[in-house]
C-alpha atoms as a PDB file:
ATOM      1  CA  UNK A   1     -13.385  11.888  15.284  1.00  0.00           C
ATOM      2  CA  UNK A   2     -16.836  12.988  14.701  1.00  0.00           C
ATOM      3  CA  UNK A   3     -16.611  12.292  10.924  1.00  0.00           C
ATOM      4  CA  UNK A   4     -15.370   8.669  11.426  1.00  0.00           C
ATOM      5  CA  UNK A   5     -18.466   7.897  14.019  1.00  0.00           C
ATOM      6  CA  UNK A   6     -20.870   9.145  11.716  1.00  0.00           C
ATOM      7  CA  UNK A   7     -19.574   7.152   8.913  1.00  0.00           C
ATOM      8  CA  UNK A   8     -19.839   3.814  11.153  1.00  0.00           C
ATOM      9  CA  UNK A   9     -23.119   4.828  12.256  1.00  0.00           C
ATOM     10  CA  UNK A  10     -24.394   5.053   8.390  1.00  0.00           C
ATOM     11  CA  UNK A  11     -22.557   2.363   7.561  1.00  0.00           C
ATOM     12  CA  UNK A  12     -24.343  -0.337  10.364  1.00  0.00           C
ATOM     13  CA  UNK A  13     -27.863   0.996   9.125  1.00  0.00           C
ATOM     14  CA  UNK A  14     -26.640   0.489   5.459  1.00  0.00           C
ATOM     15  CA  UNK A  15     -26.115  -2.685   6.895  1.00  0.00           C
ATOM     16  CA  UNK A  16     -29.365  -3.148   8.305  1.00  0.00           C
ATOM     17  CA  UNK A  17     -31.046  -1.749   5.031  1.00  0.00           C
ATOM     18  CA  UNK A  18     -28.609  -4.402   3.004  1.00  0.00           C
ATOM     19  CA  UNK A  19     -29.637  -7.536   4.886  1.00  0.00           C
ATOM     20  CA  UNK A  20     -33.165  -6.274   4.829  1.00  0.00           C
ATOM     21  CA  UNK A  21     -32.831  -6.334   1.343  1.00  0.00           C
ATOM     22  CA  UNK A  22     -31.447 -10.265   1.526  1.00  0.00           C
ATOM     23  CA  UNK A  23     -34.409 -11.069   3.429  1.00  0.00           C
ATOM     24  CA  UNK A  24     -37.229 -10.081   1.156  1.00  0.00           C
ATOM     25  CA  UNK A  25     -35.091 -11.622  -1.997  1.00  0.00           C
ATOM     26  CA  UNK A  26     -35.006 -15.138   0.336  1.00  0.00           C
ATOM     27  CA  UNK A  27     -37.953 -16.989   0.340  1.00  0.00           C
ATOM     28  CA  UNK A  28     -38.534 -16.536   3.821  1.00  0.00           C
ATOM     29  CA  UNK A  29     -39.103 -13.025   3.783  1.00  0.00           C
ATOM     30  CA  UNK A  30     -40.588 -12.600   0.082  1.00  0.00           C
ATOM     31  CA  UNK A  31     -42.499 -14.669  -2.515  1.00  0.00           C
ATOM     32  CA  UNK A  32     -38.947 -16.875  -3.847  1.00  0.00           C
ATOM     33  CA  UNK A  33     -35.817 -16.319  -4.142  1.00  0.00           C
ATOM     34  CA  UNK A  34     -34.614 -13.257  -6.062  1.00  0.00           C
ATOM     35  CA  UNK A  35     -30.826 -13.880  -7.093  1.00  0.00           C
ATOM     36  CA  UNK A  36     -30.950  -9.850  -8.861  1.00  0.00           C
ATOM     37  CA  UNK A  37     -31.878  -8.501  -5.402  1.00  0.00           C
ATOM     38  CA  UNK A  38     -29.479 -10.842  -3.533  1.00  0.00           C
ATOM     39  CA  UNK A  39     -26.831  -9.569  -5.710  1.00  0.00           C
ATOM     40  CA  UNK A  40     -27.877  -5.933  -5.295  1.00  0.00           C
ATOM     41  CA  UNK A  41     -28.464  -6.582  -1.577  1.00  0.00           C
ATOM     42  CA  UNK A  42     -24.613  -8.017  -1.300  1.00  0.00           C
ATOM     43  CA  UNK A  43     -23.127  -5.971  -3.644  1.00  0.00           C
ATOM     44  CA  UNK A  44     -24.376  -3.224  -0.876  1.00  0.00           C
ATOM     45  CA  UNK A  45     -23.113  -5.060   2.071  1.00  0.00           C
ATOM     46  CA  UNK A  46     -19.718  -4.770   0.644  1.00  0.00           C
ATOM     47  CA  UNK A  47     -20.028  -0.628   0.179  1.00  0.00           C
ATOM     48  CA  UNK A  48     -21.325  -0.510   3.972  1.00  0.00           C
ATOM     49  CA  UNK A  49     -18.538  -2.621   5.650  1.00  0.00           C
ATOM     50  CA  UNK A  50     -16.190  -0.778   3.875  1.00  0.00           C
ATOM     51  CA  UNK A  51     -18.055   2.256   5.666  1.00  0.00           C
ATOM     52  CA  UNK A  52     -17.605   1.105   9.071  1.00  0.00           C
ATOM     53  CA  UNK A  53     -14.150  -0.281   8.304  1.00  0.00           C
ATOM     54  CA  UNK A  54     -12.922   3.408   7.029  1.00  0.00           C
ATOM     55  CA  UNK A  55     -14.933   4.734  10.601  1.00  0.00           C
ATOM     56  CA  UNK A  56     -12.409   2.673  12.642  1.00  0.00           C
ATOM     57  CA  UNK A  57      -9.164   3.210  11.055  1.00  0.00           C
ATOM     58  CA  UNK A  58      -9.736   6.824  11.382  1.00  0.00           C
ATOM     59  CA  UNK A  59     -10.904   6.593  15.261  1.00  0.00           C
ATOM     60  CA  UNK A  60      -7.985   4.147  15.453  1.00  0.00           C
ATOM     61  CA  UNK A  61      -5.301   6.388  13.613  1.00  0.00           C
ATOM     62  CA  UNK A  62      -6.893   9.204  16.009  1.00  0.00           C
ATOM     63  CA  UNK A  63      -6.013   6.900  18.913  1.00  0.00           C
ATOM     64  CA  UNK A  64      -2.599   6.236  17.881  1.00  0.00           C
ATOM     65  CA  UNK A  65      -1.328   9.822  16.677  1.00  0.00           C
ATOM     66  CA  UNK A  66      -2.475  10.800  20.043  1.00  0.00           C
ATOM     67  CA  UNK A  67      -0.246   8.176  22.224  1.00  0.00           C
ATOM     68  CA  UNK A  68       2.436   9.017  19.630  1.00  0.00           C
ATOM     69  CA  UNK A  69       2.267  12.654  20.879  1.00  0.00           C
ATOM     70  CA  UNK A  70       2.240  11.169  24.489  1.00  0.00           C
ATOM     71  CA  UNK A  71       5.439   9.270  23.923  1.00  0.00           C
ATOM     72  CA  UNK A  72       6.946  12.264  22.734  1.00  0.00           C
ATOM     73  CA  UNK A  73       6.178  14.415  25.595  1.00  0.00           C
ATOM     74  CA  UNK A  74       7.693  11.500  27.552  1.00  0.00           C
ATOM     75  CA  UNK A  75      10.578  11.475  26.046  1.00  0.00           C
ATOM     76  CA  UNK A  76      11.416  14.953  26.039  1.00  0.00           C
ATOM     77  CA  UNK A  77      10.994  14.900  29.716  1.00  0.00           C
ATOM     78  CA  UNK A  78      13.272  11.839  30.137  1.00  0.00           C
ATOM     79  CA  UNK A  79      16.097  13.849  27.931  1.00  0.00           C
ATOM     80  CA  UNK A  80      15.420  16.837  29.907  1.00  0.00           C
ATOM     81  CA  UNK A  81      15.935  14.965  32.775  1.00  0.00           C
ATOM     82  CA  UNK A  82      18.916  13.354  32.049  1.00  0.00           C
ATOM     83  CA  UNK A  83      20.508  16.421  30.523  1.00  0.00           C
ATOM     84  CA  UNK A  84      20.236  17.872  33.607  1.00  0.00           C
ATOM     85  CA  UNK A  85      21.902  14.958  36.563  1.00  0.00           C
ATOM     86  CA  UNK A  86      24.206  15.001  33.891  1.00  0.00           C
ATOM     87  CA  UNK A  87      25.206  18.989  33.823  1.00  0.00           C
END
């Protein structure tokens, strides 16, 4: 769990660093418009989404492997239950 909110937080300041990057190739933030650094700075953006979406599937496969286990436990109880008004 650790490992997946440490690879979100990287991957929102690669975003940061990546739009950065757009802003100084626009010519707001620089001297024109650099298409090479735009590319570069997109091409980036990509790589750190894909960061933070990895992060949340594995906090949200966490999540569900744990309810899984919960719905077990559940059920065993219900059978166990049952087994014994049954017997």
């Amino acid at each position: 769990m650790i490992l997946h909110r440490i690879l979100q937080v990287v991957g929102v300041l690669a975003v940061l660093m990546c739009l950065e990057l757009a802003w100084e190739a626009s010519p707001l933030g620089g001297d024109g418009w650099s298409r090479a650094r735009m590319l570069y700075a997109m091409a980036g953006l990509v790589s750190a989404l894909a960061l933070v979406a990895i992060g949340g599937l594995g906090i949200a496969l966490a999540r569900a492997e744990k309810q899984a286990a919960e719905m077990r436990e559940a059920l065993a109880r219900l059978e166990a239950l049952l087994r014994d008004r049954a017997g």
